[in-house]
C-alpha atoms as a PDB file:
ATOM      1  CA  UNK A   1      75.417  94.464  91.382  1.00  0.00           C
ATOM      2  CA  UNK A   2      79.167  95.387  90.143  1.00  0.00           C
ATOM      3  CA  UNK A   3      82.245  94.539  92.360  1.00  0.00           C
ATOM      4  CA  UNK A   4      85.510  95.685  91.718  1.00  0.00           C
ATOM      5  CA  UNK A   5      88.756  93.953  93.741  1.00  0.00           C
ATOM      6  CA  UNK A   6      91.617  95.622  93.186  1.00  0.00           C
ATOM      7  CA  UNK A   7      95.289  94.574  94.130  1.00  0.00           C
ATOM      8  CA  UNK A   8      98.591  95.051  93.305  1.00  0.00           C
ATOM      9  CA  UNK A   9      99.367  98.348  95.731  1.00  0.00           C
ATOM     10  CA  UNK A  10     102.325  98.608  98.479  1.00  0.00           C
ATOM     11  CA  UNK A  11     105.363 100.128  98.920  1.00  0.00           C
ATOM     12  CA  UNK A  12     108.141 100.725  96.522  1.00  0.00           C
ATOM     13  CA  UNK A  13     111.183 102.761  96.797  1.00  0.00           C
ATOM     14  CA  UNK A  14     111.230 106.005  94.011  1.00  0.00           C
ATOM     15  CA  UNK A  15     112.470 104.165  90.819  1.00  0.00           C
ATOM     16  CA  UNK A  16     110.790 101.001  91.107  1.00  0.00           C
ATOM     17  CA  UNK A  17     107.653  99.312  89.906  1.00  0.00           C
ATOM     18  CA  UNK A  18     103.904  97.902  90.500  1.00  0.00           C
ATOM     19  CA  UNK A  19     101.377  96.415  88.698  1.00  0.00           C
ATOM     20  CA  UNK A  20      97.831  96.943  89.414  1.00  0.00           C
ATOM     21  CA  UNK A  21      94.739  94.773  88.577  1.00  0.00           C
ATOM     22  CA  UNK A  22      91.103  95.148  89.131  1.00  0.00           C
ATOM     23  CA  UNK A  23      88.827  92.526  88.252  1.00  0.00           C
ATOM     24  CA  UNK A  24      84.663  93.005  87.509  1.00  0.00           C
ATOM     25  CA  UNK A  25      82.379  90.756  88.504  1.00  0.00           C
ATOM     26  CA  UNK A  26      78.396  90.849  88.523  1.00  0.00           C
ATOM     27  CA  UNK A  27      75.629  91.763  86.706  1.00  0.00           C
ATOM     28  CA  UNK A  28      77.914  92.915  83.420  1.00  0.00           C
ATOM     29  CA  UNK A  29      76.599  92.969  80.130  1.00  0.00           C
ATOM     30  CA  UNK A  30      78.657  95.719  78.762  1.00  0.00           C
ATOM     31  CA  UNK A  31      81.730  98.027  79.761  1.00  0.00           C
ATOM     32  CA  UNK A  32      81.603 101.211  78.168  1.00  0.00           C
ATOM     33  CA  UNK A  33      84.863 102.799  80.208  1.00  0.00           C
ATOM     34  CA  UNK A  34      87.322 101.327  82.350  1.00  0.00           C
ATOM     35  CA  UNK A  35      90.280 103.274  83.916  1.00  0.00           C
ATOM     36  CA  UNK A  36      92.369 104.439  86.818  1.00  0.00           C
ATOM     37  CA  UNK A  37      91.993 107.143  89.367  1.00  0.00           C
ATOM     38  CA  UNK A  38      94.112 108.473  91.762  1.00  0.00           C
ATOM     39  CA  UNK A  39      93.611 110.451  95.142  1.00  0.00           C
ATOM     40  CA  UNK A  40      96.703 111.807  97.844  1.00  0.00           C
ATOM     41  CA  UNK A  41      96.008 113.591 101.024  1.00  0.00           C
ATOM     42  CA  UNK A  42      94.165 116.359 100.777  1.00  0.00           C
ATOM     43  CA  UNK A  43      94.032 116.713  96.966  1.00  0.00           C
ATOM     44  CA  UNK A  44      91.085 115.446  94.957  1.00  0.00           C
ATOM     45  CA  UNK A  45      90.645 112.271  93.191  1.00  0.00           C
ATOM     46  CA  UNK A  46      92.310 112.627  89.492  1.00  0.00           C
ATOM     47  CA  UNK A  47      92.579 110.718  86.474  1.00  0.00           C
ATOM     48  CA  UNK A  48      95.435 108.436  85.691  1.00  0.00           C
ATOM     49  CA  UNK A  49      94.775 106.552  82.837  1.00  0.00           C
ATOM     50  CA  UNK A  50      91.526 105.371  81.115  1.00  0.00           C
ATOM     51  CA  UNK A  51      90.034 103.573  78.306  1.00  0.00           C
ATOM     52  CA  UNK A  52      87.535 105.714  76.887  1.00  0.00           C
ATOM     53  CA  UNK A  53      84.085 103.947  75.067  1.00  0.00           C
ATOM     54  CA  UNK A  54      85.746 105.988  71.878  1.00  0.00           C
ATOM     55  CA  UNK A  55      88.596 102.943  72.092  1.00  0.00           C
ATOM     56  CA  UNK A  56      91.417 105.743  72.880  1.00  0.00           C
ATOM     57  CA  UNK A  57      93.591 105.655  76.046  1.00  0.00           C
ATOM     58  CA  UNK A  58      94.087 108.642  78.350  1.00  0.00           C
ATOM     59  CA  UNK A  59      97.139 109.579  80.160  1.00  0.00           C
ATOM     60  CA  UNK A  60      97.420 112.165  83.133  1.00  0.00           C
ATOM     61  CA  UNK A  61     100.707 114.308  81.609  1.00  0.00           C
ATOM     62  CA  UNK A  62     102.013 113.318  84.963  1.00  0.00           C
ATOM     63  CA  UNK A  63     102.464 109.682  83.859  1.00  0.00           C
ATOM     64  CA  UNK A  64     102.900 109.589  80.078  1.00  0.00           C
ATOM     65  CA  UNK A  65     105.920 107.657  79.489  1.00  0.00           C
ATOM     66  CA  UNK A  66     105.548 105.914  82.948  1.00  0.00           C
ATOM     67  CA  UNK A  67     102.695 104.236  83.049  1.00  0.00           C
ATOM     68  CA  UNK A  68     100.615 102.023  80.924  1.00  0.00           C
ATOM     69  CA  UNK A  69      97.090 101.030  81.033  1.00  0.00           C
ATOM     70  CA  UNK A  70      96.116  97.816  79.651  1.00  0.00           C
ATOM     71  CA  UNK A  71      93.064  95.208  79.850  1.00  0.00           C
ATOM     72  CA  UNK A  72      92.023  91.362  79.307  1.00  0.00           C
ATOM     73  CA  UNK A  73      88.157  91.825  78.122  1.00  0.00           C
ATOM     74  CA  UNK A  74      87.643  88.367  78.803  1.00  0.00           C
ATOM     75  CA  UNK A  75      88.246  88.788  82.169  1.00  0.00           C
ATOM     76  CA  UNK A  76      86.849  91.930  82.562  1.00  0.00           C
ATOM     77  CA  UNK A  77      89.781  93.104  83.933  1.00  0.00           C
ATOM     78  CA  UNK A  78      92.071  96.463  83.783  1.00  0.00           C
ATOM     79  CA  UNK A  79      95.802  96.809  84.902  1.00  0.00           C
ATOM     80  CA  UNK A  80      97.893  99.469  85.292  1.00  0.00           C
ATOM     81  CA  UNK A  81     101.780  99.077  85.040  1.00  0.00           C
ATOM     82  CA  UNK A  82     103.553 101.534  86.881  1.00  0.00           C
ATOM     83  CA  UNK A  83     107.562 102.017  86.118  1.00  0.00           C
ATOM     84  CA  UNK A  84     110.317 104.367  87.251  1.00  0.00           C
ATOM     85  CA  UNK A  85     107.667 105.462  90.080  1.00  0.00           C
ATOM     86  CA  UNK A  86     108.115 109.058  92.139  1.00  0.00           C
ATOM     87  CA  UNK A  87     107.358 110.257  95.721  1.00  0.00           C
ATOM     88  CA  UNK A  88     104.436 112.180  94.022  1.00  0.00           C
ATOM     89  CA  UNK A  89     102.832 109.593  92.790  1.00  0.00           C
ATOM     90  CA  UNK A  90     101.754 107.984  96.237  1.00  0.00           C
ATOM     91  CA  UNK A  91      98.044 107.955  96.835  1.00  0.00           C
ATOM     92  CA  UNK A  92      95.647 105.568  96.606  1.00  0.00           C
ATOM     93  CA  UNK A  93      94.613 104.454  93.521  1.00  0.00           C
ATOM     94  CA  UNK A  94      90.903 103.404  92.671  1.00  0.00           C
ATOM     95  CA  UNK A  95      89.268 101.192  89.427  1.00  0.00           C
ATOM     96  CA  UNK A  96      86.809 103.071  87.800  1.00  0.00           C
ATOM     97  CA  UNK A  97      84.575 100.485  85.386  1.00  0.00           C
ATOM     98  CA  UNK A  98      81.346 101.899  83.281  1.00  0.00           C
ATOM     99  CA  UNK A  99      79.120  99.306  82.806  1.00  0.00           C
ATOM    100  CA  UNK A 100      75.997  98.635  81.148  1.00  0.00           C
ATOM    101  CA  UNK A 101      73.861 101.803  80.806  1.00  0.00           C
ATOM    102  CA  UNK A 102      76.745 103.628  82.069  1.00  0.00           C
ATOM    103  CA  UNK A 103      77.075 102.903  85.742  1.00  0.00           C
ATOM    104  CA  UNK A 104      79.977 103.835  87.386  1.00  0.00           C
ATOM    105  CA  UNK A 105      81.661 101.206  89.838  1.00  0.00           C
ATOM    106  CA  UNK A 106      84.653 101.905  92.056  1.00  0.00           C
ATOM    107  CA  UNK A 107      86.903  99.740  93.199  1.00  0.00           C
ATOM    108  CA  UNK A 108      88.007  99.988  97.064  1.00  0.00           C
ATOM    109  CA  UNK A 109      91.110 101.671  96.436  1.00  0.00           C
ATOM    110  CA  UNK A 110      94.857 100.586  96.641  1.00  0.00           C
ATOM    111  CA  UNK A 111      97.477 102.111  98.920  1.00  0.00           C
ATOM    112  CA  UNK A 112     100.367 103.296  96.349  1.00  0.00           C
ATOM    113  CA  UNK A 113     103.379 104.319  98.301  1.00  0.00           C
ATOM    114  CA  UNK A 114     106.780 105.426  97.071  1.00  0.00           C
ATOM    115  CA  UNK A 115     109.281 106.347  99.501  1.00  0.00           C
ATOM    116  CA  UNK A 116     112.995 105.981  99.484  1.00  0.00           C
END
């Protein structure tokens, strides 16, 4: 009923940036969350940044100062700017949209991949 298409990953040397966008589409009639998640080999999938339904944005400590979330609510879409990026900080990274009567929807995930 949701879809999610994210975009924006590849490869970037440590120091560099990427911007990140995932769109919604489908049966929407309300978001209640949107945010970004994170997952690297063999470690489990962690927050990165999120709008909350409380209108507050939350930061992994890992990326305050870093990285900003941001959103277009007319397109139903999230981004996630990414400067002065670090080795750790490869993974994929997955959309994470709350919709309606609090669905959760994930994107298909985006290789993220810093290396000098």
């Amino acid at each position: 009923q949701v879809q999610l298409v994210e975009s924006g990953g590849g490869l970037v040397q440590p120091g560099g940036s990427l911007r990140l966008s995932c769109a919604a589409s489908g049966s929407i009639f309300s978001i209640k969350g949107m945010g970004w998640y994170r997952q690297a080999p063999g470690k489990e999938r962690e927050l990165v940044a999120a709008f909350t339904s409380g209108g507050r944005i939350n930061y992994a400590d890992s990326v305050k100062g870093r990285f900003t979330i941001s959103r277009d609510n007319a397109k139903n879409t999230v981004y996630l700017q990414m400067n002065s990026l670090k080795v750790e900080d490869t993974a994929v990274y997955y959309c994470n949209v709350v919709v309606n009567w609090g669905t959760s929807s994930w994107g298909q995930g985006t290789q993220v991949t810093v290396s000098s």
